[in-house]
C-alpha atoms as a PDB file:
ATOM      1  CA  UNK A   1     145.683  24.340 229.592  1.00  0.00           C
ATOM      2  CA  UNK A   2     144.429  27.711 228.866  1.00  0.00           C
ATOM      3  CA  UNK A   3     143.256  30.093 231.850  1.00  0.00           C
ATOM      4  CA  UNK A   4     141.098  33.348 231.125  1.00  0.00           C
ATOM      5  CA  UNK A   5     139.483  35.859 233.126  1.00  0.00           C
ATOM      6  CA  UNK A   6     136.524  36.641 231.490  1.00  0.00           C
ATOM      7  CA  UNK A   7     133.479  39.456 231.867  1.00  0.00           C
ATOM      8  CA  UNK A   8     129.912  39.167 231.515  1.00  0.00           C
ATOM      9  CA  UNK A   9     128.458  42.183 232.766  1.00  0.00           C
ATOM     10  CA  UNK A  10     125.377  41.894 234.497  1.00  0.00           C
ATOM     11  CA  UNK A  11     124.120  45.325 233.480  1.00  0.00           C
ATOM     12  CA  UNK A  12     124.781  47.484 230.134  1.00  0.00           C
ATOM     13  CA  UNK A  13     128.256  48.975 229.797  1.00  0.00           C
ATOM     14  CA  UNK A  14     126.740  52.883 229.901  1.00  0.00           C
ATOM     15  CA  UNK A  15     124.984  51.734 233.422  1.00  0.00           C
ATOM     16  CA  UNK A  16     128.486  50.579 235.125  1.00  0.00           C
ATOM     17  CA  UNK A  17     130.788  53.487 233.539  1.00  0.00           C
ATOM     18  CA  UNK A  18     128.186  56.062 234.943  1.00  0.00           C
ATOM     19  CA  UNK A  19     127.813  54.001 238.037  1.00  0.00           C
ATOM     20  CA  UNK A  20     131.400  54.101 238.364  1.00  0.00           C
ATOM     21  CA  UNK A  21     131.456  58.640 237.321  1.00  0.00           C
ATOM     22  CA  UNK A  22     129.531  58.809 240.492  1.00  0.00           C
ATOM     23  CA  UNK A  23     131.458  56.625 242.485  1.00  0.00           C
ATOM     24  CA  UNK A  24     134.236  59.000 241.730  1.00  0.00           C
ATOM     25  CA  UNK A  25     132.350  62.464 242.055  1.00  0.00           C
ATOM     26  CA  UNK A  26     130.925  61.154 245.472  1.00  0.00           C
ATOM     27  CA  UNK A  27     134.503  60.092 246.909  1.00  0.00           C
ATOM     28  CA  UNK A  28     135.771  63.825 246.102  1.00  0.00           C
ATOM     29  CA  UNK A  29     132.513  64.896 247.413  1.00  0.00           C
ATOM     30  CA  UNK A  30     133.514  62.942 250.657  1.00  0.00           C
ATOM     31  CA  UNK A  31     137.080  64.036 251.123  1.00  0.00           C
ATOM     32  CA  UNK A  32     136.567  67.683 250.155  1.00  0.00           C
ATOM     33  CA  UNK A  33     134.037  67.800 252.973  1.00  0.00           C
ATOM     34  CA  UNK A  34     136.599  65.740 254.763  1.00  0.00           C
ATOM     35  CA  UNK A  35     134.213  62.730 255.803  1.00  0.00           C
ATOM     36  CA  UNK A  36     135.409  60.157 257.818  1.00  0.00           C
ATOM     37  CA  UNK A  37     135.323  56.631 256.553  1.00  0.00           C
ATOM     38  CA  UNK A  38     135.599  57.536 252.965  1.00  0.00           C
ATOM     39  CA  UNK A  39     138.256  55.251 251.831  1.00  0.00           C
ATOM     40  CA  UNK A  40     135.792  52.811 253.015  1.00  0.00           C
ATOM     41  CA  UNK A  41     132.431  53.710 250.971  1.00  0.00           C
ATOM     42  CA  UNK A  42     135.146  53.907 248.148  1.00  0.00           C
ATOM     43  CA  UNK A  43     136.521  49.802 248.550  1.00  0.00           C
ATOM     44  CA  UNK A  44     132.425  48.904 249.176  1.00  0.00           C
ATOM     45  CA  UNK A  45     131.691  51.003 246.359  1.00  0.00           C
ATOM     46  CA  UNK A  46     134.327  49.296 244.276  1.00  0.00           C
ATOM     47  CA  UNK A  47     133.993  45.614 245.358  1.00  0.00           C
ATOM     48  CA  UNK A  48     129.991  46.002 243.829  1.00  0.00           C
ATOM     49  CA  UNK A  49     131.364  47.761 240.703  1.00  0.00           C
ATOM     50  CA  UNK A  50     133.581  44.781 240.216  1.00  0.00           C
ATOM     51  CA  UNK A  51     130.995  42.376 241.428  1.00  0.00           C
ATOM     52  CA  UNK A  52     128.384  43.696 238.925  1.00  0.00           C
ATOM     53  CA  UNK A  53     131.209  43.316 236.011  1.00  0.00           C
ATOM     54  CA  UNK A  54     130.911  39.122 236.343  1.00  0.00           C
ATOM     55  CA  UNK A  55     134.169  38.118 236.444  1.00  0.00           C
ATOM     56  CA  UNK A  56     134.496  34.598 236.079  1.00  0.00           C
ATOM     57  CA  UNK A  57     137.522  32.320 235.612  1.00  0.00           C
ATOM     58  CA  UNK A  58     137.733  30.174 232.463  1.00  0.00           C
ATOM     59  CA  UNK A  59     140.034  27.056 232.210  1.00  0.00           C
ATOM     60  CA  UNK A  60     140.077  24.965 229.036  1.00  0.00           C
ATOM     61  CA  UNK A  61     142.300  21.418 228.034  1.00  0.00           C
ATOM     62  CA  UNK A  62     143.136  22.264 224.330  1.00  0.00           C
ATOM     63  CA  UNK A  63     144.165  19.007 222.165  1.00  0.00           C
ATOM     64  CA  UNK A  64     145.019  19.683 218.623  1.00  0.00           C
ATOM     65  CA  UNK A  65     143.161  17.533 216.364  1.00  0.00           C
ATOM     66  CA  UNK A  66     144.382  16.066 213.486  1.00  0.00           C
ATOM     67  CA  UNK A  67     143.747  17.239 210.025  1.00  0.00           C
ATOM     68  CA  UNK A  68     140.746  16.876 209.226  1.00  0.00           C
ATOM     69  CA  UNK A  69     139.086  17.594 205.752  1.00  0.00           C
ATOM     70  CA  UNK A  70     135.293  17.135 204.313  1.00  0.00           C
ATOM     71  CA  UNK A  71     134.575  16.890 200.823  1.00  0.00           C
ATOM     72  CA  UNK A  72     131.263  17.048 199.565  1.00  0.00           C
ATOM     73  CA  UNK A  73     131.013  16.092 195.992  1.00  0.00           C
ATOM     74  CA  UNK A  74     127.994  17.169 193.642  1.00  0.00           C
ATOM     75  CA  UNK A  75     126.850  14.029 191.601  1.00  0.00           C
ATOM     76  CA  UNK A  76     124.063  15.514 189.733  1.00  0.00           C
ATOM     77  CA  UNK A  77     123.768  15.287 185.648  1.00  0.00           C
ATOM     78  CA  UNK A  78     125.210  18.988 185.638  1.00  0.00           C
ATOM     79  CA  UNK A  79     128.815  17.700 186.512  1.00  0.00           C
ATOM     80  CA  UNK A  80     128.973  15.572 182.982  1.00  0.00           C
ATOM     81  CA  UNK A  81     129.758  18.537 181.112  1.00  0.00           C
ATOM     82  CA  UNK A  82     133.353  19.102 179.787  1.00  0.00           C
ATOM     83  CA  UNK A  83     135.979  18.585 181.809  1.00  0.00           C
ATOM     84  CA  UNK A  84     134.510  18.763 185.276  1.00  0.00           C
ATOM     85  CA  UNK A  85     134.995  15.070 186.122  1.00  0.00           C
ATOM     86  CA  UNK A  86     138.525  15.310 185.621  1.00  0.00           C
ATOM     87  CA  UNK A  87     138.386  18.331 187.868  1.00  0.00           C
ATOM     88  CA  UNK A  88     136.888  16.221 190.723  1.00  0.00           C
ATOM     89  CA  UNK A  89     138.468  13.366 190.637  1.00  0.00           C
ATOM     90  CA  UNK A  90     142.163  15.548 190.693  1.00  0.00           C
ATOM     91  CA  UNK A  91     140.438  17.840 193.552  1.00  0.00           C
ATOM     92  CA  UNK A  92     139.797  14.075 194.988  1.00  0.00           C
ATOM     93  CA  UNK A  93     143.413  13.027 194.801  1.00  0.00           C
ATOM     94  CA  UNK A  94     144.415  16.868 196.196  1.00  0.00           C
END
């Protein structure tokens, strides 16, 4: 069994990396002016970032399969010529 996280962002990449710039500039903004609460704007702020990323859990059941080959053979006039029916019939064998 295989387990992933995986991301799907709901919005463009450029949105949530300038969406998260701001975050940033407005939590300095908020402790330089020494704001209470700001700790808290910065988890809200942080839990919609993350939201807006997707995140989804992936679980998979891998089986190996057995080996497994197709052959397709070309049976038109073309493959008279020379030696190609030797050549298919050893590629055949192979």
């Amino acid at each position: 069994m295989v387990t992933d996280l995986v991301f799907d962002p709901l919005l463009p990449l450029s949105i949530l990396v300038t969406l998260a710039a701001l975050t940033g500039l407005l939590l300095v903004l908020a402790i330089w002016r020494g704001l209470s609460g700001w700790w808290l704007r910065v988890l809200s702020a942080s839990v919609l970032l993350f939201a807006l990323l997707n995140p989804s859990l992936r679980q998979e059941d891998r089986t190996p399969l057995s080996d497994i080959v197709l052959i397709v053979v070309d049976q038109s006039s073309s493959q008279d010529i020379a030696d190609r029916p030797e050549q298919i019939a050893v590629a055949l064998k192979n």
